[in-house]
Protein backbone atom coordinates (compact mmCIF):
# COMPACT_ATOMS: atom_id res chain seq x y z
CA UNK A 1 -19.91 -32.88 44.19
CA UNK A 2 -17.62 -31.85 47.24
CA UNK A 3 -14.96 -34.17 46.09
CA UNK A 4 -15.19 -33.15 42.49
CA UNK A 5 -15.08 -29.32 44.11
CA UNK A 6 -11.40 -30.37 46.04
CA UNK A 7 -10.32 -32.02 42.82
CA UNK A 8 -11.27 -28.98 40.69
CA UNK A 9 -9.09 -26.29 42.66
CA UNK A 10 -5.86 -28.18 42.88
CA UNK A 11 -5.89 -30.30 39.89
CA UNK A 12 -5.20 -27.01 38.19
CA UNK A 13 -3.74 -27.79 34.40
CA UNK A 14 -4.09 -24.19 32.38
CA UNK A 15 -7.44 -24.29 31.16
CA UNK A 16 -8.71 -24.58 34.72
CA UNK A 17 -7.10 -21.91 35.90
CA UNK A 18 -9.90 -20.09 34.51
CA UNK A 19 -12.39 -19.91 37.00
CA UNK A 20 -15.58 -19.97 34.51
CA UNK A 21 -14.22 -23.34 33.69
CA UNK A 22 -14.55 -24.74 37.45
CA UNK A 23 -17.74 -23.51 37.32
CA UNK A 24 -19.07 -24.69 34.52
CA UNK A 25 -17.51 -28.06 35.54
CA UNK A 26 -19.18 -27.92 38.53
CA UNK A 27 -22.90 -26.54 37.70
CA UNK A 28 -22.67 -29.60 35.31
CA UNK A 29 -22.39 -32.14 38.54
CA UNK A 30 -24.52 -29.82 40.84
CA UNK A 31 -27.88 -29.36 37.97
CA UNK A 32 -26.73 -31.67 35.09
CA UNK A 33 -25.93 -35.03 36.26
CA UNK A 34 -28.85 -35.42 38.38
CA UNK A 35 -31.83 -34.90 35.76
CA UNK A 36 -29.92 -37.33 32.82
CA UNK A 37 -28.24 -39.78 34.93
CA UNK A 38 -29.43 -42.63 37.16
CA UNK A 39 -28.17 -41.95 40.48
CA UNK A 40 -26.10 -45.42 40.90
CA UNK A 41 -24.49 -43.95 38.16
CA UNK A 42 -23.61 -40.68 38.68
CA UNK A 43 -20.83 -41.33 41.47
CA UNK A 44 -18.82 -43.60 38.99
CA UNK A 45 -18.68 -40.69 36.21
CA UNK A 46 -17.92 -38.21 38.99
CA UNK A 47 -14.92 -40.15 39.37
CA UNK A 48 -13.86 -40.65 36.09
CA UNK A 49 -14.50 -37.06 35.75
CA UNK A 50 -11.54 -36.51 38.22
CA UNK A 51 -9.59 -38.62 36.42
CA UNK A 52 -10.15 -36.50 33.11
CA UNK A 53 -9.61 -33.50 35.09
CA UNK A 54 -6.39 -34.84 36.76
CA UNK A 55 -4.97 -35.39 33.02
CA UNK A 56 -5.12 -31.91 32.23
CA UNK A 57 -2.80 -31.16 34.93
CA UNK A 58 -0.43 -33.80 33.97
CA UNK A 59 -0.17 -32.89 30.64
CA UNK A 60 3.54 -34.36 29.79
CA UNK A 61 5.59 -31.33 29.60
CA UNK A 62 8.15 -31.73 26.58
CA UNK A 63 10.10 -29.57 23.87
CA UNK A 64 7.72 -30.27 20.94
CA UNK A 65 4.38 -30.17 22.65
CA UNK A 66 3.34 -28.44 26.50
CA UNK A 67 5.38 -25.78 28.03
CA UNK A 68 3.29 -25.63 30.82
CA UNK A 69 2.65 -21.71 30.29
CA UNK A 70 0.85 -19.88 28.37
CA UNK A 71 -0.65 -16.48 28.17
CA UNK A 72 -3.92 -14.81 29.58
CA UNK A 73 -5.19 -14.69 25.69
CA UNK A 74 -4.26 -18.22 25.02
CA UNK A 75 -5.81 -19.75 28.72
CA UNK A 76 -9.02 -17.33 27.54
CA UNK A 77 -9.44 -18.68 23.99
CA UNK A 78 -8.93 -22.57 25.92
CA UNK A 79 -11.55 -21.27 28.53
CA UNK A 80 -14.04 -20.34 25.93
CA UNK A 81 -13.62 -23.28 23.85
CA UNK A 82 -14.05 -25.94 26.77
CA UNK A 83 -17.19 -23.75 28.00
CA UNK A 84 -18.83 -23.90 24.14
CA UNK A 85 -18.38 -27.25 23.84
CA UNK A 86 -19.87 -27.90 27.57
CA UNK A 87 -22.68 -25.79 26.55
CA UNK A 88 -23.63 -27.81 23.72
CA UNK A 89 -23.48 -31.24 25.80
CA UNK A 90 -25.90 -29.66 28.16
CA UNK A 91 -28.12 -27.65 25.88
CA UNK A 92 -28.30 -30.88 23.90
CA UNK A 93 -30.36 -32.94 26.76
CA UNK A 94 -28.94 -36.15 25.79
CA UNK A 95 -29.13 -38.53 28.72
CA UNK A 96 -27.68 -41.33 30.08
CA UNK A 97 -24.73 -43.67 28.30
CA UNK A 98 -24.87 -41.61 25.01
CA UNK A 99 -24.70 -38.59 27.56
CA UNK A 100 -21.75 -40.22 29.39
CA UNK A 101 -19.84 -40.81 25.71
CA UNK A 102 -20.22 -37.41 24.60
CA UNK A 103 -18.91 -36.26 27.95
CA UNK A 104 -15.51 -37.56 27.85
CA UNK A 105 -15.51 -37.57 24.20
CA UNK A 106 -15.48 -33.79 24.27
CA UNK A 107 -12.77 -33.53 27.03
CA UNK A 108 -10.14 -35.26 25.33
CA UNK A 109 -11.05 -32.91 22.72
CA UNK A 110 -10.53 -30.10 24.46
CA UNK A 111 -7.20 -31.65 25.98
CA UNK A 112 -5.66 -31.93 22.28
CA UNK A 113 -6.96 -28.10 21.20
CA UNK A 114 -5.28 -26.91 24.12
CA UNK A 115 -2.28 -28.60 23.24
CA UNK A 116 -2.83 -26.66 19.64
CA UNK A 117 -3.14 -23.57 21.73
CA UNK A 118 -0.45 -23.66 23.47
CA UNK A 119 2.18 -24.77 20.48
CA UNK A 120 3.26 -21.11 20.14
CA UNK A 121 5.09 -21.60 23.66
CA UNK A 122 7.61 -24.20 22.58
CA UNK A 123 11.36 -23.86 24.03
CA UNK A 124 12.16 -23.26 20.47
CA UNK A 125 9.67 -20.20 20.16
CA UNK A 126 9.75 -19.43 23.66
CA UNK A 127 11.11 -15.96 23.01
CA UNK A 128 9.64 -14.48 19.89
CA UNK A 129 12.15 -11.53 20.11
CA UNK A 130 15.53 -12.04 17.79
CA UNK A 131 17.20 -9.67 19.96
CA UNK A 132 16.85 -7.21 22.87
CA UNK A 133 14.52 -8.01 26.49
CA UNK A 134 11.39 -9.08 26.36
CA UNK A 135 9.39 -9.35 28.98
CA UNK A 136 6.92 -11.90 28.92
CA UNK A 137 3.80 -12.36 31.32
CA UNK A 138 2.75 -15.85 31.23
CA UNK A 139 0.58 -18.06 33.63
CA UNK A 140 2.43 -20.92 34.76
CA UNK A 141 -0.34 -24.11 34.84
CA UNK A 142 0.84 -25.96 37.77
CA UNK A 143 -0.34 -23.23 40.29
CA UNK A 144 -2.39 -20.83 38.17
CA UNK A 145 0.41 -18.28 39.16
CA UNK A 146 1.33 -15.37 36.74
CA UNK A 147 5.07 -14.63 36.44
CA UNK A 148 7.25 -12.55 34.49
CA UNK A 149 9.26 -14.56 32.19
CA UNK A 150 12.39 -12.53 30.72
CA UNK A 151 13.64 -13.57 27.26
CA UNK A 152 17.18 -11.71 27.06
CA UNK A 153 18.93 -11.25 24.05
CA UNK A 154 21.47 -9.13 22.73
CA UNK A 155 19.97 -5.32 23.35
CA UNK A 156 22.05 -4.42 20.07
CA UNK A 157 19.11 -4.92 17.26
CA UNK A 158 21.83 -3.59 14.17
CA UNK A 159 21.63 -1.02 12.62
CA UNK A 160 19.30 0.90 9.98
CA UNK A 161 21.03 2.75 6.72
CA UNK A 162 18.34 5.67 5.79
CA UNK A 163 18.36 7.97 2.47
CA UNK A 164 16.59 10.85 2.39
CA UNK A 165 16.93 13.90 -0.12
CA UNK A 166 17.03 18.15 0.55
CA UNK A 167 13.99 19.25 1.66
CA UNK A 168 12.16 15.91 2.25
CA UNK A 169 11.25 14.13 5.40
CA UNK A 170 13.63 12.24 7.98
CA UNK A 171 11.80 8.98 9.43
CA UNK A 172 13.38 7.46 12.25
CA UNK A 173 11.14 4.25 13.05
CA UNK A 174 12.51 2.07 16.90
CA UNK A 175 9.45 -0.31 16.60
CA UNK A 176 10.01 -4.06 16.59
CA UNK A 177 7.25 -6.48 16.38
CA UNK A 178 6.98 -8.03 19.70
CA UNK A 179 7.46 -4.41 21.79
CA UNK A 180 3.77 -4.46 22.13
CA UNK A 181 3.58 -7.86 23.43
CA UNK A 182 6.23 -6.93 26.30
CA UNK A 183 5.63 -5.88 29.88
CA UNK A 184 7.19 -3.42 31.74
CA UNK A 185 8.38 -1.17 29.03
CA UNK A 186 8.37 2.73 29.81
CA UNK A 187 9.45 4.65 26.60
CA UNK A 188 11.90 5.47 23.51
CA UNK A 189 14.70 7.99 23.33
CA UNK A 190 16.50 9.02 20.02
CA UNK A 191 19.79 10.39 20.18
CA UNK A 192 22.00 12.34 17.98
CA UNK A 193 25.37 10.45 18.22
CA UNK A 194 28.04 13.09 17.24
CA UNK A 195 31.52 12.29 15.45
CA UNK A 196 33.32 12.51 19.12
CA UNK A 197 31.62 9.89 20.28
CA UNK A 198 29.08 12.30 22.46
CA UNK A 199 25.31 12.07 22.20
CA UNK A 200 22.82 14.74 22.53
CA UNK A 201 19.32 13.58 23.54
CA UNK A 202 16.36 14.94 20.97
CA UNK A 203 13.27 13.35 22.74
CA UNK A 204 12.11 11.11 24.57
CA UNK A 205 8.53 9.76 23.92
CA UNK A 206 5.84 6.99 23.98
CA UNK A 207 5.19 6.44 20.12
CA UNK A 208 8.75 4.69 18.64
CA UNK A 209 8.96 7.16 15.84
CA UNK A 210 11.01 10.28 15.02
CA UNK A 211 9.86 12.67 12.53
CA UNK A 212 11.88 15.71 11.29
CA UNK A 213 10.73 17.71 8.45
CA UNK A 214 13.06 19.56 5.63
CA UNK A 215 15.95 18.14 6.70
CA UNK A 216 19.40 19.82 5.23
CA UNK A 217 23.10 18.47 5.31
CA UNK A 218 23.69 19.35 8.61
CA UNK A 219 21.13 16.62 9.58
CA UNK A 220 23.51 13.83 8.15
CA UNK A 221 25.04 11.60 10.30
CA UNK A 222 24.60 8.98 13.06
CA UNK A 223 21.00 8.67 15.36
CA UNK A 224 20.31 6.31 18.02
CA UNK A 225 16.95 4.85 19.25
CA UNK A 226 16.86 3.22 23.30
CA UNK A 227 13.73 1.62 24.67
CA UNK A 228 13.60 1.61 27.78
CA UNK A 229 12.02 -0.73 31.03
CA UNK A 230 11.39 -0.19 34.11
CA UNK A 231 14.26 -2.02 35.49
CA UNK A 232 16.18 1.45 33.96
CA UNK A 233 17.97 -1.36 31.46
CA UNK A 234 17.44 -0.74 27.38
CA UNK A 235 15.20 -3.73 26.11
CA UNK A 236 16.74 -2.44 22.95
CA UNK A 237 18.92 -0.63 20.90
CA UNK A 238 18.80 0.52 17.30
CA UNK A 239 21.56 2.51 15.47
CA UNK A 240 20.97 4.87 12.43
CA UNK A 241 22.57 6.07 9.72
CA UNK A 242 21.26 9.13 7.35
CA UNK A 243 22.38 10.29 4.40
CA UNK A 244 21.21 13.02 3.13
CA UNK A 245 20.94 13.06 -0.99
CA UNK A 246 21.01 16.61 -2.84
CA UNK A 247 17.63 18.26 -3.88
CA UNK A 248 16.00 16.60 -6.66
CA UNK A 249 15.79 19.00 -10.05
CA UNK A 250 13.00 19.07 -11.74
CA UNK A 251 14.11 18.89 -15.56
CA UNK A 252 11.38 20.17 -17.60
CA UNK A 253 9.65 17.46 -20.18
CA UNK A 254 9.91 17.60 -24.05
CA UNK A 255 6.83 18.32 -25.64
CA UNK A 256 6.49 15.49 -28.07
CA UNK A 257 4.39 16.35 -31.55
CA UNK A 258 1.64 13.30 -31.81
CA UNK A 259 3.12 10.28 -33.97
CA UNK A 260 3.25 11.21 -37.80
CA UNK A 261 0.65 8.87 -40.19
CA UNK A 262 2.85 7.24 -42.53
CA UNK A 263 6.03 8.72 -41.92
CA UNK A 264 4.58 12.72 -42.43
CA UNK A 265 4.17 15.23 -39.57
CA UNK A 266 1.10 16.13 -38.80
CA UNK A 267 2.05 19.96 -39.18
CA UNK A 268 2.89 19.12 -43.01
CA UNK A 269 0.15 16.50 -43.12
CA UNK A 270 -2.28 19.47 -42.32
CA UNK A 271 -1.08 21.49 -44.28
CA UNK A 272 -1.08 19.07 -47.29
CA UNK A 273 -5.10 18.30 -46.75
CA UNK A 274 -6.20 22.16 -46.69
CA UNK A 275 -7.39 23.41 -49.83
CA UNK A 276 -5.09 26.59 -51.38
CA UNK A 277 -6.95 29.30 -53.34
CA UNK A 278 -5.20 30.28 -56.38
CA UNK A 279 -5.48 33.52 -58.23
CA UNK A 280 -6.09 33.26 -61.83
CA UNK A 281 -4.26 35.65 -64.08
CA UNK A 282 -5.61 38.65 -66.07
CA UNK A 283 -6.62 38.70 -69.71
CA UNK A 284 -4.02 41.08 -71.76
CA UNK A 285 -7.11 43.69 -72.68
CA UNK A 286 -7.91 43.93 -69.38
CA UNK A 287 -4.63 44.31 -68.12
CA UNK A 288 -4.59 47.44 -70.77
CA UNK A 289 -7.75 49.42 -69.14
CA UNK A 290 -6.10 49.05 -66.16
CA UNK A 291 -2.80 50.87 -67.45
CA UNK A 292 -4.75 53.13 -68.85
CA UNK A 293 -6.67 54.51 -66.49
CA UNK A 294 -3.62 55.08 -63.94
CA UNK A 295 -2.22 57.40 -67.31
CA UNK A 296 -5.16 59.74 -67.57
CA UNK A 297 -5.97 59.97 -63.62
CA UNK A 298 -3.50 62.62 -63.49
CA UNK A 299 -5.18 64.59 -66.35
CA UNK A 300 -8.34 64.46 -65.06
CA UNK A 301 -6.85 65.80 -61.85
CA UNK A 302 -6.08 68.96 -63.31
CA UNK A 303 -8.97 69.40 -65.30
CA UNK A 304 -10.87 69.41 -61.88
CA UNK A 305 -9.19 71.41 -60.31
CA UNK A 306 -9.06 74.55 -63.12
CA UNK A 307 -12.78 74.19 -63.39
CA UNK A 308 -12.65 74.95 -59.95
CA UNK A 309 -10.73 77.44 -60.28
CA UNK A 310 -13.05 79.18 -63.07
């Protein structure tokens, strides 16, 4: 177990720079080994165990498979997957040669997932930023150390063409994918970048977005965006152009009539299905009493009236 131990802390490899890994490793040699092994056996897997352990370190570092760094998430997910498949072996109680099998079985399992895990950090996707300084912290396997690594770029990320109309909102948005991944990054400042060349600072914030509400012509024109580390060097740069549209009229709508059925409007179609009432026309006798009557109504008018006066 005490050679195993001086094995353990130099033989270092990544996933054993996680110290729940070492001592896993070693609770399995100090309280495993001795209850499922025979004890002329246990010193000849303690050394192959080495071995195994040795192999992680000297993983072959190449282009298209080990960097030799990886991240604190990446050497956690590695931990935790070694340490579940460790605790399966030993909740498992399988002794002797089938335990010895299953041992090393599961290690150079372990060796090829953190190969998988650690595919991200290829020289060709070493720097996932397409421009600007990133600033990557990444824990180099040899020694267990954590470093800064700096993936430099051109600061100059292009720039941004932005329509908005009279009225409406202005949206300036500095936030690139892989600024939450960096280190040492402080904050972003937006500028107003003026047709002399000069610059006029409008904030300077945490959260990479400018909002300005109801903008107006004046507000046309050129913007720039700086993030800033805490070297006091831009990681990046992003320019803006705005162009302010004129105010959108509202046109009022037609009010369409619903479809005509079979080529009639509906207006005429209505009309056409209610019923008209017709007047039929008066018989010539009556007509006659009628005229009548309108020729002696002024007679009988005076007769009234001289009875009255009587």
């Amino acid at each position: 177990m005490v050679t195993l131990a001086c094995v353990l802390l130099p033989a270092r490899g990544c996933v054993l720079c996680d110290p729940s890994v070492v001592d896993g490793l070693k609770n399995l040699v100090d309280s495993y080994l001795p209850q499922h092994l025979p004890p002329k056996d246990q010193e000849d897997v303690i050394k192959r165990l080495e071995s195994a352990v040795r192999e992680f370190q000297e993983l072959p570092i190449d282009d298209q498979t080990y960097m030799g760094a990886v991240d604190e998430p990446t050497l956690h997910k590695a931990a935790w997957s070694f340490l579940s498949d460790l605790g399966h072996l030993t909740s498992s109680g399988v002794k002797g040669d089938v335990m010895v099998k299953e041992l090393f079985w599961m290690i150079q399992r372990q060796k090829k997932r953190f190969v998988d895990h650690s595919a991200q950090f290829l020289k060709e996707s070493y720097c996932p930023n397409k421009c600007g300084l990133m600033l990557q912290a990444l824990i180099w396997c040899k020694a267990c150390e954590k470093q800064v690594h700096a993936c430099r770029k051109s600061r100059d990320c292009g720039e941004r063409h932005i329509e908005v109309r009279e009225m409406e909102d202005m949206i300036l948005d500095c936030d690139l994918n892989w600024h939450q991944a960096s280190q040492g990054l402080t904050s972003y400042r937006f500028y107003r970048v003026w047709d002399n060349e000069t610059e006029e600072l409008l904030t300077e914030r945490e959260q990479p977005i400018l909002a300005k509400p109801m903008v107006g012509p004046k507000d046309a024109g050129n913007y720039r965006c700086e993030l800033g580390t805490v070297t006091n060097s831009p990681a990046t740069i992003i320019y803006f152009h705005v162009k302010v549209l004129p105010k959108e009229t509202q046109e009022e709508e037609p009010q369409f009539m619903p479809a005509p059925e079979n080529g009639v409007p509906s207006t005429l179609t209505t009309a056409l299905q209610e019923p008209t009432t017709l007047q039929e026309p008066l018989d010539p006798a009556a007509m006659l009493k009628i005229e009548l009557i309108w020729l002696l109504l002024p007679g009988l008018v005076v007769v009234v009236c001289s009875t009255g006066a009587l």
